[in-house]
PDB file of N, CA and C in Angstrom:
ATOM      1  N   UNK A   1      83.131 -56.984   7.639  1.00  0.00           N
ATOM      2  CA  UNK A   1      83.344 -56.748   9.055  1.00  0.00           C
ATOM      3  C   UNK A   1      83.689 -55.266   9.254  1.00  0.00           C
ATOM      4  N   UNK A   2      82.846 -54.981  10.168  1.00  0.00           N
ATOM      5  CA  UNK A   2      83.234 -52.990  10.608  1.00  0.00           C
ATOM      6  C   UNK A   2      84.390 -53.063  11.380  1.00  0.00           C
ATOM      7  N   UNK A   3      84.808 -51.943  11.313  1.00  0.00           N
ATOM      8  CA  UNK A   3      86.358 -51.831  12.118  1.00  0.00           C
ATOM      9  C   UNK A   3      85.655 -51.138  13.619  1.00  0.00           C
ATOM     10  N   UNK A   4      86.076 -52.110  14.706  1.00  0.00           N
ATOM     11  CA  UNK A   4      85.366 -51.751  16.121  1.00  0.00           C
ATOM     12  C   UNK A   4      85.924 -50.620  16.968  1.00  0.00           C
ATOM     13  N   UNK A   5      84.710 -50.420  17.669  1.00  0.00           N
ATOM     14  CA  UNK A   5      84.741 -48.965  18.212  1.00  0.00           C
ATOM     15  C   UNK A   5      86.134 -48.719  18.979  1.00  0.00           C
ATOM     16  N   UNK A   6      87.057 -49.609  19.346  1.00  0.00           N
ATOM     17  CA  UNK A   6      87.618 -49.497  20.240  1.00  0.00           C
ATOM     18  C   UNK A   6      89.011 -48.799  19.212  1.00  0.00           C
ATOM     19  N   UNK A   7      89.219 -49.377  18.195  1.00  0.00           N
ATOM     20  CA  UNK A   7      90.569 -49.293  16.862  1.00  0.00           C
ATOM     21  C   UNK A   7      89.982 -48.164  16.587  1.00  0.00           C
ATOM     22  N   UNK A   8      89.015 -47.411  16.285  1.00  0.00           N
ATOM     23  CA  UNK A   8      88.515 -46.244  15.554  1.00  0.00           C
ATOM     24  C   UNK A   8      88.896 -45.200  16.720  1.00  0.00           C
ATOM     25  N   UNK A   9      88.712 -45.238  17.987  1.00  0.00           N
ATOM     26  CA  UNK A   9      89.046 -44.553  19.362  1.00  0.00           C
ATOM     27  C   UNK A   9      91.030 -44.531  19.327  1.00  0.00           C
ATOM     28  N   UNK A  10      91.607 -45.880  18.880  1.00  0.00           N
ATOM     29  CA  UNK A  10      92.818 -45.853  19.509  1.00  0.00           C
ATOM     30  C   UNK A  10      93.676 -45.201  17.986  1.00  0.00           C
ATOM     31  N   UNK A  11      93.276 -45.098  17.120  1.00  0.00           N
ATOM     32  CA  UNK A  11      93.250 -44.599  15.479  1.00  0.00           C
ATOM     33  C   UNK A  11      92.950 -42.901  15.513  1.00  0.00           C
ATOM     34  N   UNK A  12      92.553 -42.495  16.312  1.00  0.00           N
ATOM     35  CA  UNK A  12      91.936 -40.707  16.514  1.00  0.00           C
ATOM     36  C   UNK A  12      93.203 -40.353  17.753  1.00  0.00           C
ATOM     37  N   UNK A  13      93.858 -41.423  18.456  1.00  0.00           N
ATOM     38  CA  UNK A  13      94.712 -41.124  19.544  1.00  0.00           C
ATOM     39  C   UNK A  13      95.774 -40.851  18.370  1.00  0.00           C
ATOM     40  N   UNK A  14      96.324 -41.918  18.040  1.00  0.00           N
ATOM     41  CA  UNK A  14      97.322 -42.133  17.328  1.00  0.00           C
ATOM     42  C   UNK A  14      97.522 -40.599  16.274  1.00  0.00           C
ATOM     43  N   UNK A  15      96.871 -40.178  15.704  1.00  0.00           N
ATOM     44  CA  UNK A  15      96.290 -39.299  14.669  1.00  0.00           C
ATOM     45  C   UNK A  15      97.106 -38.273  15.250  1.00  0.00           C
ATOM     46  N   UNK A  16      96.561 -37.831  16.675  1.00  0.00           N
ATOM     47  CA  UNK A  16      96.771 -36.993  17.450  1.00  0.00           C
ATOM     48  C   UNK A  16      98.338 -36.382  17.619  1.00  0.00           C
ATOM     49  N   UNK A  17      98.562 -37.788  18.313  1.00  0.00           N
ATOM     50  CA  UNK A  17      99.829 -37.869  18.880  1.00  0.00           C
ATOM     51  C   UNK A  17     101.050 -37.705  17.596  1.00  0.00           C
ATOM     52  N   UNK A  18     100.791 -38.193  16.671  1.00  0.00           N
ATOM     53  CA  UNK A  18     101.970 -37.983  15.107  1.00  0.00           C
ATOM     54  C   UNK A  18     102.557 -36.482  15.436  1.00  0.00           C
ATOM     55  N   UNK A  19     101.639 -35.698  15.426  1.00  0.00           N
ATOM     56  CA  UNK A  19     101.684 -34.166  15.070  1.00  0.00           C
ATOM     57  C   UNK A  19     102.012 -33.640  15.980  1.00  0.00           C
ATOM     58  N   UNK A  20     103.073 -32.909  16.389  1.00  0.00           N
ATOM     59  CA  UNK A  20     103.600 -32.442  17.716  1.00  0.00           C
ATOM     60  C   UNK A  20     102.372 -30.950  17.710  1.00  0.00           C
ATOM     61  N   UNK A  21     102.127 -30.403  18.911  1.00  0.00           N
ATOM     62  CA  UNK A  21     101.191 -29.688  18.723  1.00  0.00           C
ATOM     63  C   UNK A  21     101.533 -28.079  18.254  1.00  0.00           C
ATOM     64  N   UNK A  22     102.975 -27.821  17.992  1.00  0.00           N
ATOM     65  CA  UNK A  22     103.601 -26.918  17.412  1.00  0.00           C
ATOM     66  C   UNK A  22     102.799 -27.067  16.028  1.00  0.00           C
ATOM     67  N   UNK A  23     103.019 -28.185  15.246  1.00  0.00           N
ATOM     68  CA  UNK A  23     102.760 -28.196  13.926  1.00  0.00           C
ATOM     69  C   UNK A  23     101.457 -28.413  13.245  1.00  0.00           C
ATOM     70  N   UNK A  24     100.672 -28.323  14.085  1.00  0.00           N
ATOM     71  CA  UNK A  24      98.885 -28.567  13.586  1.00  0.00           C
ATOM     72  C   UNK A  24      98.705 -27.782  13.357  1.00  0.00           C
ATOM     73  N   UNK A  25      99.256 -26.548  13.142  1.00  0.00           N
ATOM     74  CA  UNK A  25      98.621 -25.454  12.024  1.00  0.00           C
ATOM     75  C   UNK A  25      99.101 -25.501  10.826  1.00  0.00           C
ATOM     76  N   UNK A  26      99.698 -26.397   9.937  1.00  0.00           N
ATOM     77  CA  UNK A  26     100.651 -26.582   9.261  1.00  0.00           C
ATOM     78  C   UNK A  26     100.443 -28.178   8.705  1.00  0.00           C
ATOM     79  N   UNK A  27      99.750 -29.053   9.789  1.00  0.00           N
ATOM     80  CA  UNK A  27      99.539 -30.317   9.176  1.00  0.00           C
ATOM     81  C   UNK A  27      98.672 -30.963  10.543  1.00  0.00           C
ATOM     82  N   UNK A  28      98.114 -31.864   9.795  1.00  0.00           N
ATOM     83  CA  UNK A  28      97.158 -33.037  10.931  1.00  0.00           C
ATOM     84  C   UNK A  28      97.008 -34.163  10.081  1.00  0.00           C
ATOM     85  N   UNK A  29      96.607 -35.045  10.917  1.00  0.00           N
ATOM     86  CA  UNK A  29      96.745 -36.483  10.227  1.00  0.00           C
ATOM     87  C   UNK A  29      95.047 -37.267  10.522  1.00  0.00           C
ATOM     88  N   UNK A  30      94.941 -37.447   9.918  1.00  0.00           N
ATOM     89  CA  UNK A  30      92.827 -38.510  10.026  1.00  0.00           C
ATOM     90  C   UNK A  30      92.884 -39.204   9.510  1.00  0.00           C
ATOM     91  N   UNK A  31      91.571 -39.436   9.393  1.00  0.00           N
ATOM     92  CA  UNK A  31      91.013 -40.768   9.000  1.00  0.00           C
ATOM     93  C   UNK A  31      89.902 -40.928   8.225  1.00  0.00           C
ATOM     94  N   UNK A  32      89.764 -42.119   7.252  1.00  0.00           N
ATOM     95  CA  UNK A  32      88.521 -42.097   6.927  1.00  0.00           C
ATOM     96  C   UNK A  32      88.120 -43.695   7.213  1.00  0.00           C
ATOM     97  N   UNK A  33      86.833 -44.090   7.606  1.00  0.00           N
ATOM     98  CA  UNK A  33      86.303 -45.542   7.574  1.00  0.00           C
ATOM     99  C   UNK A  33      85.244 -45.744   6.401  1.00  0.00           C
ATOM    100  N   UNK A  34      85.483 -46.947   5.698  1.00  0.00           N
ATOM    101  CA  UNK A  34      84.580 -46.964   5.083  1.00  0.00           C
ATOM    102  C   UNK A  34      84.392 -49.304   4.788  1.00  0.00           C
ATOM    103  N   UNK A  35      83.701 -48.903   5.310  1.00  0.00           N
ATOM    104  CA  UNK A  35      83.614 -50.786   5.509  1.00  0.00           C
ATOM    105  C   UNK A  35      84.610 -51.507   6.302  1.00  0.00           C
ATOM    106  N   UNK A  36      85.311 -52.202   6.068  1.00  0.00           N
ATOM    107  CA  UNK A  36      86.256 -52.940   6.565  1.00  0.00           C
ATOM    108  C   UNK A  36      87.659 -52.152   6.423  1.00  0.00           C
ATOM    109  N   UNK A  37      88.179 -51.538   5.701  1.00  0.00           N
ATOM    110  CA  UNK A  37      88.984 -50.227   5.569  1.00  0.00           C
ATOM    111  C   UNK A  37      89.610 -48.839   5.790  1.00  0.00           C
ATOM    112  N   UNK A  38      90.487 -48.853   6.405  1.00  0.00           N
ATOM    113  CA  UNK A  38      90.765 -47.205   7.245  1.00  0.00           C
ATOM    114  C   UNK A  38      91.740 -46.636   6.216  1.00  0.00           C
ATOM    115  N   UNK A  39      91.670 -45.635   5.453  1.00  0.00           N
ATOM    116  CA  UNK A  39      92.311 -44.732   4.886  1.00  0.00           C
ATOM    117  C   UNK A  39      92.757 -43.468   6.011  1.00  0.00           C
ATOM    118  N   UNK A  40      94.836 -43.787   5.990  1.00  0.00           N
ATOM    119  CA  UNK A  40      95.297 -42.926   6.949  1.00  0.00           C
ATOM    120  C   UNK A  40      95.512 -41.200   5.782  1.00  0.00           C
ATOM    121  N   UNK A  41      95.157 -39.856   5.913  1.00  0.00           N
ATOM    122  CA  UNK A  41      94.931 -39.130   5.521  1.00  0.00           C
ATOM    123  C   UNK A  41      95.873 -38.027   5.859  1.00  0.00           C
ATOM    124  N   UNK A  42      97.044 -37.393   5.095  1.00  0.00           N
ATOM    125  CA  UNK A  42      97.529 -35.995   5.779  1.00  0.00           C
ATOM    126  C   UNK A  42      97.064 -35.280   5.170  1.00  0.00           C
ATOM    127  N   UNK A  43      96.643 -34.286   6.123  1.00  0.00           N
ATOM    128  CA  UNK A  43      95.762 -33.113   5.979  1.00  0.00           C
ATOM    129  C   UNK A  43      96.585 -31.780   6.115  1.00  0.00           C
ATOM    130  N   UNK A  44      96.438 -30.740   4.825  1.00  0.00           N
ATOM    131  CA  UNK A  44      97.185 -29.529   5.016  1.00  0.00           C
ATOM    132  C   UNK A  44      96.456 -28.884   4.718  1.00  0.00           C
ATOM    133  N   UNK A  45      96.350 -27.039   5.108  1.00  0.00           N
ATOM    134  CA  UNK A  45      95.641 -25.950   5.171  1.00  0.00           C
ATOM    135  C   UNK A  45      95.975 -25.448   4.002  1.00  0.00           C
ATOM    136  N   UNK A  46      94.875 -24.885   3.524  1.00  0.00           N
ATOM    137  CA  UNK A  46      94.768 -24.487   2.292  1.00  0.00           C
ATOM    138  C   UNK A  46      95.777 -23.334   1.320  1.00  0.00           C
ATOM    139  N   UNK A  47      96.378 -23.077   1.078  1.00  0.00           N
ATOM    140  CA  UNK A  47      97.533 -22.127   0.258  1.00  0.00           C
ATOM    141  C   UNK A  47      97.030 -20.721   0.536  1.00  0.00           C
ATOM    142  N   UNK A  48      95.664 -20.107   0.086  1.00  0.00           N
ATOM    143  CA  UNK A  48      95.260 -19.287   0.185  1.00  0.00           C
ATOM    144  C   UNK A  48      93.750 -19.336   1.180  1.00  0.00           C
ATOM    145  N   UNK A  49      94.358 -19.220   2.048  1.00  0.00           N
ATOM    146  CA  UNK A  49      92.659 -19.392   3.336  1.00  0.00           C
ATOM    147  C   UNK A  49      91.618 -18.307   3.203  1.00  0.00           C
ATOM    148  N   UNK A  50      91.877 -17.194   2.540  1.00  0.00           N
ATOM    149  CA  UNK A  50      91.080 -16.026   2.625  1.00  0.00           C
ATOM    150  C   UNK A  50      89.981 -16.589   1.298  1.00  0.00           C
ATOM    151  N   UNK A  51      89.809 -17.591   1.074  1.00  0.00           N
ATOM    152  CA  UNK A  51      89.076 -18.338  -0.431  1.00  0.00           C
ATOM    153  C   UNK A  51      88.238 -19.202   0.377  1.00  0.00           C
ATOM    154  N   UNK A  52      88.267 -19.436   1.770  1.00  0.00           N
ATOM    155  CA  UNK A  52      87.891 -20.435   2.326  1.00  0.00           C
ATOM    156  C   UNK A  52      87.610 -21.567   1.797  1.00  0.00           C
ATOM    157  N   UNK A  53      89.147 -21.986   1.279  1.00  0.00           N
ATOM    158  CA  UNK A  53      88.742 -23.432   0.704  1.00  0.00           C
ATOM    159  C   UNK A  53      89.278 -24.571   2.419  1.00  0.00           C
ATOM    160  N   UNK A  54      88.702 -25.588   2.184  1.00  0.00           N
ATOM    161  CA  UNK A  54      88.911 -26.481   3.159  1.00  0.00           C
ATOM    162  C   UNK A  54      90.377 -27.045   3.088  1.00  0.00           C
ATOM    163  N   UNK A  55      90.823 -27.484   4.348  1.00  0.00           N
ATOM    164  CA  UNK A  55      92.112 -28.411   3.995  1.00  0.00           C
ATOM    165  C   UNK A  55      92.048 -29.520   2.786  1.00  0.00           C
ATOM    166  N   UNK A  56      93.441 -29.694   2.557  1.00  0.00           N
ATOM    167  CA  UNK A  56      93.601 -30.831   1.424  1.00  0.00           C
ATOM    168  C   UNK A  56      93.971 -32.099   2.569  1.00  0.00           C
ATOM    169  N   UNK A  57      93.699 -33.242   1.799  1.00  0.00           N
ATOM    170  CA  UNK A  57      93.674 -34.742   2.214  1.00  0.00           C
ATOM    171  C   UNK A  57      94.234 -35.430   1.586  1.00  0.00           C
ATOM    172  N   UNK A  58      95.190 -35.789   1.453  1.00  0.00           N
ATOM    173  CA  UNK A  58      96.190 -36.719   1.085  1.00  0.00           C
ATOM    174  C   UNK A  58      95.819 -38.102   1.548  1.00  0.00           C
ATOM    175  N   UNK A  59      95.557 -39.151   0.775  1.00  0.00           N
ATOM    176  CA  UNK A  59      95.935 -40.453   1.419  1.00  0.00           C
ATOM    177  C   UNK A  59      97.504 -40.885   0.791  1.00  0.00           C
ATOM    178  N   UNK A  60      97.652 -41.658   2.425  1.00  0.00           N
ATOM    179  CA  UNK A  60      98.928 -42.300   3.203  1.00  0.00           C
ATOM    180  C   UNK A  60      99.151 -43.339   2.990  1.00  0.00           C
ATOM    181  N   UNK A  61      98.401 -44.124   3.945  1.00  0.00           N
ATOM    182  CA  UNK A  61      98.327 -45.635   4.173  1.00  0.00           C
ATOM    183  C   UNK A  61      97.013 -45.899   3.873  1.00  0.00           C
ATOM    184  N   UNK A  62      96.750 -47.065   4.298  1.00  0.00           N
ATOM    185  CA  UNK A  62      95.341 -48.107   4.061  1.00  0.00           C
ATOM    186  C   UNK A  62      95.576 -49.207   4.933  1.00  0.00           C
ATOM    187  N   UNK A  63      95.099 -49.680   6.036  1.00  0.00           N
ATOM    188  CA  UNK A  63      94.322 -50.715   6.609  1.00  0.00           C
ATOM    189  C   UNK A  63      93.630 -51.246   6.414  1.00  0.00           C
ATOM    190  N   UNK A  64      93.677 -52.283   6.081  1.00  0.00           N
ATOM    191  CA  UNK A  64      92.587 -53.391   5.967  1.00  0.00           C
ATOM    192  C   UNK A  64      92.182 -54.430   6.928  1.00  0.00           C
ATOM    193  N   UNK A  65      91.195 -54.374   7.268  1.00  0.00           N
ATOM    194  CA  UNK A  65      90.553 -55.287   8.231  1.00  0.00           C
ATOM    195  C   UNK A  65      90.159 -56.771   7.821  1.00  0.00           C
ATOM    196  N   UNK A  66      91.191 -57.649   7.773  1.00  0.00           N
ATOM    197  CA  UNK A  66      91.325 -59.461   7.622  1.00  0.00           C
ATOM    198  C   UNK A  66      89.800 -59.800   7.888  1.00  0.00           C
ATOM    199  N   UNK A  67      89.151 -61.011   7.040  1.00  0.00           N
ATOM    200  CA  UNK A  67      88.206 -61.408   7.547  1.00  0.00           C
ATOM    201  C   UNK A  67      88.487 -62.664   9.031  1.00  0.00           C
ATOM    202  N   UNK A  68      89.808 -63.093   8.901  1.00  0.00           N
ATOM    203  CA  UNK A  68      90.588 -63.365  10.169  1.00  0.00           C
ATOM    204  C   UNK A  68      90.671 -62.679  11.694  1.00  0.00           C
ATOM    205  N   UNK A  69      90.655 -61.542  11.242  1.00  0.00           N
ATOM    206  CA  UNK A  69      90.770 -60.033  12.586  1.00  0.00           C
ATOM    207  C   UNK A  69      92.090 -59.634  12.112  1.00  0.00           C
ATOM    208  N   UNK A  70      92.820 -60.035  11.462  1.00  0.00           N
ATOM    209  CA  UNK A  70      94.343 -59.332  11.499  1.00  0.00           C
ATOM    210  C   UNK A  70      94.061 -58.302  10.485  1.00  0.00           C
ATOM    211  N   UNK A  71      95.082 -57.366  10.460  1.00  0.00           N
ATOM    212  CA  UNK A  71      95.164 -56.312   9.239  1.00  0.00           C
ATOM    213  C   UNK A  71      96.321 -56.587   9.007  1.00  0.00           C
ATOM    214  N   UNK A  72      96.002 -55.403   7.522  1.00  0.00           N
ATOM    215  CA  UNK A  72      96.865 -55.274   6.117  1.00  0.00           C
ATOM    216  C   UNK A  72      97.374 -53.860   6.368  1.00  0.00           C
ATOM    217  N   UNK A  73      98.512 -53.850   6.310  1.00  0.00           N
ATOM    218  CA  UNK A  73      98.817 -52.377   5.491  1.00  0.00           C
ATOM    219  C   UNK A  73      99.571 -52.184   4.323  1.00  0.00           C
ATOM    220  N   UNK A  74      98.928 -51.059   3.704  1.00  0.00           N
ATOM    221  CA  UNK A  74      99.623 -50.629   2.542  1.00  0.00           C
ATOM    222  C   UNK A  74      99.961 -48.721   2.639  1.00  0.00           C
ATOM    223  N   UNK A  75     100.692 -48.669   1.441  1.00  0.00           N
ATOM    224  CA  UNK A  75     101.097 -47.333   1.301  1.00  0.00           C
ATOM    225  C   UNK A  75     100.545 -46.547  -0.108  1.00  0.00           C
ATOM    226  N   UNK A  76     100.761 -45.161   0.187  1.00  0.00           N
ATOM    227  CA  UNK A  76     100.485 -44.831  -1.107  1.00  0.00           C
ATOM    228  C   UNK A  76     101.710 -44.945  -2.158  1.00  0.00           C
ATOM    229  N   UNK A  77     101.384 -45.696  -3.713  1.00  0.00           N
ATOM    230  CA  UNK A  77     101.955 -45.914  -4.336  1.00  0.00           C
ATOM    231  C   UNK A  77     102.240 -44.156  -4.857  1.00  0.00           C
ATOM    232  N   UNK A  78     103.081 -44.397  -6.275  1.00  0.00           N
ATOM    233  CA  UNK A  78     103.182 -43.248  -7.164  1.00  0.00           C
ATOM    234  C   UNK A  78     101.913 -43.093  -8.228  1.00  0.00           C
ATOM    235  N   UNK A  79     101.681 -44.341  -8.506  1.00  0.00           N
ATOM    236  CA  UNK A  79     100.937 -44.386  -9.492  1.00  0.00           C
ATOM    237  C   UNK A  79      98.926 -43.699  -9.005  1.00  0.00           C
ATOM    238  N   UNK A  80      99.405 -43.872  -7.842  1.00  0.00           N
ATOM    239  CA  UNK A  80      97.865 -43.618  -7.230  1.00  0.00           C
ATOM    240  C   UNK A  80      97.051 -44.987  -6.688  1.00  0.00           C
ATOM    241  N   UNK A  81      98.006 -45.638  -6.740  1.00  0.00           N
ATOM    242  CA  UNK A  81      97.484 -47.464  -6.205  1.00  0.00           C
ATOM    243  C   UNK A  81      97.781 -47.185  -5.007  1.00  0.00           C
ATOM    244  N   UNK A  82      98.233 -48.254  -4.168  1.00  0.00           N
ATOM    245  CA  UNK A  82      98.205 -49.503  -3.098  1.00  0.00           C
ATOM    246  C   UNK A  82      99.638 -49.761  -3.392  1.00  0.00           C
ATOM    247  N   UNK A  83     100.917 -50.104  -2.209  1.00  0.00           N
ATOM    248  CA  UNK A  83     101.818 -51.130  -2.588  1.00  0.00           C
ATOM    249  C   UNK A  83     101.332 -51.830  -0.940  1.00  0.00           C
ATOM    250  N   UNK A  84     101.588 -53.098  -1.459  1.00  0.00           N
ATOM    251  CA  UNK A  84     101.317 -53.813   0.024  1.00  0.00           C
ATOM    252  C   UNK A  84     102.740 -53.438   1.088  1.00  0.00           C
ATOM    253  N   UNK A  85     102.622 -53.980   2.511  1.00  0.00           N
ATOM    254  CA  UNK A  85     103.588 -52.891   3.204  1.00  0.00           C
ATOM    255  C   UNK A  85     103.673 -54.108   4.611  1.00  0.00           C
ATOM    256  N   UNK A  86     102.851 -54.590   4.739  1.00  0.00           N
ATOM    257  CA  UNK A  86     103.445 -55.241   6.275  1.00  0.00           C
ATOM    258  C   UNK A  86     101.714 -55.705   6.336  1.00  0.00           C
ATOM    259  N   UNK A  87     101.724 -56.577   7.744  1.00  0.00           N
ATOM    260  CA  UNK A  87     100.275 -57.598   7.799  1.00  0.00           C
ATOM    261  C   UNK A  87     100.609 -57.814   9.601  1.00  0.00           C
ATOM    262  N   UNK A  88      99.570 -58.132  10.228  1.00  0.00           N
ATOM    263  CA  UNK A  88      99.757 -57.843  11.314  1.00  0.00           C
ATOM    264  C   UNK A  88      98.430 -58.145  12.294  1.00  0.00           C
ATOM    265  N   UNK A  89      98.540 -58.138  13.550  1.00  0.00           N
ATOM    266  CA  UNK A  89      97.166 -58.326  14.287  1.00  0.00           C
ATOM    267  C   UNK A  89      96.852 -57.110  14.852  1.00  0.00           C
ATOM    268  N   UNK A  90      97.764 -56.111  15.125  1.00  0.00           N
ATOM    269  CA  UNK A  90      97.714 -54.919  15.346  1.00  0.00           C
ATOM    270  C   UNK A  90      97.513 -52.920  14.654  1.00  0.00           C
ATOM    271  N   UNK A  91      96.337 -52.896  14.566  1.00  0.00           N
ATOM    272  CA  UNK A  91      97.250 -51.771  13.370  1.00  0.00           C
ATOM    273  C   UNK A  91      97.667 -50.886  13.943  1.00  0.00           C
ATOM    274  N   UNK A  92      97.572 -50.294  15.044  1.00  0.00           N
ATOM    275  CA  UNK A  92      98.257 -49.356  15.356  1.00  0.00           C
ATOM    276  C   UNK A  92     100.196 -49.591  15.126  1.00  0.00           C
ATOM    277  N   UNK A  93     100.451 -50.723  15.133  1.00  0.00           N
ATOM    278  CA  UNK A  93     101.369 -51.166  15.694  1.00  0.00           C
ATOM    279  C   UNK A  93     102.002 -51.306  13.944  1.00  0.00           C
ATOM    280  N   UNK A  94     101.335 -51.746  13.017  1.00  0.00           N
ATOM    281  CA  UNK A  94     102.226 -51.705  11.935  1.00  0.00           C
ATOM    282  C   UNK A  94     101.589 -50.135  11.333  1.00  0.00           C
ATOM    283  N   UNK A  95     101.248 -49.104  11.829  1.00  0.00           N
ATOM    284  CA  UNK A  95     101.910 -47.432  11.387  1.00  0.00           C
ATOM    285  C   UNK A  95     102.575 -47.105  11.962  1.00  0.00           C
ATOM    286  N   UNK A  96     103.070 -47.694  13.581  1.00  0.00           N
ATOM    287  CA  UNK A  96     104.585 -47.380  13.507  1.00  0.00           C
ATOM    288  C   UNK A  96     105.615 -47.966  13.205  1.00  0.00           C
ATOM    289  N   UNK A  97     105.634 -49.279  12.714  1.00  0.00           N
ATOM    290  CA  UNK A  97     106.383 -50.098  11.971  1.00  0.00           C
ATOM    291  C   UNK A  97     106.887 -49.675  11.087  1.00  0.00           C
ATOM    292  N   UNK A  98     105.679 -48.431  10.133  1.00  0.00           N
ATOM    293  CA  UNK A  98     106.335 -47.555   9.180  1.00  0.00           C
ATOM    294  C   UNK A  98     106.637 -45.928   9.242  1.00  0.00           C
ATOM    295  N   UNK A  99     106.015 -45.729   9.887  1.00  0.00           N
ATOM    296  CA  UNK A  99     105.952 -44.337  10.018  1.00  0.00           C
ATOM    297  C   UNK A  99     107.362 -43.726  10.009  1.00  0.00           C
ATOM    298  N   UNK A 100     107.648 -42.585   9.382  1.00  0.00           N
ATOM    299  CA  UNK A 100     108.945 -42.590   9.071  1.00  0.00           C
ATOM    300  C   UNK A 100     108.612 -40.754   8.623  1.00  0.00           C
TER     301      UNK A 100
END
């Protein structure tokens, strides 16, 4: 199941809104979709910009899209895994459940 146009629209708001607009030169937050799955992403500017390397991408969280309709969230572990994190019908609603 694709994650619908409407969560991918309210997921680019959300993104937005994290980052006070003082600090988006300094950090931003995205996304990636890839099947049923949203990888939440912090994004920082590169150390040395005159190299024109691109921002770095950190994954955050992970959404998962239930074959039910509900989602999953998880976090980034240490190890470079997944820890599971909260379950929900909403996702916007469980990243601020965690967001911290």
């Amino acid at each position: 199941m694709d994650v619908p146009e409407e969560i991918r629209s309210r997921l680019s708001q959300w993104c937005a809104d994290v980052v006070p607009d003082a600090e988006r030169e300094q950090q931003r937050l995205g996304y990636t979709i890839q099947g049923d799955e949203v990888t939440i992403l912090d994004r920082r500017p590169p150390t040395y910009p005159e190299l024109e390397v691109e921002w770095s991408a950190t994954p955050v969280a992970l959404l998962r899209l239930e074959d039910d309709g509900g989602w999953v969230l998880y976090r980034a572990a240490a190890d470079g895994g997944w820890q599971h994190e909260t379950a929900g019908p909403d996702p916007i609603a469980l990243l601020e459940q965690v967001r911290d």
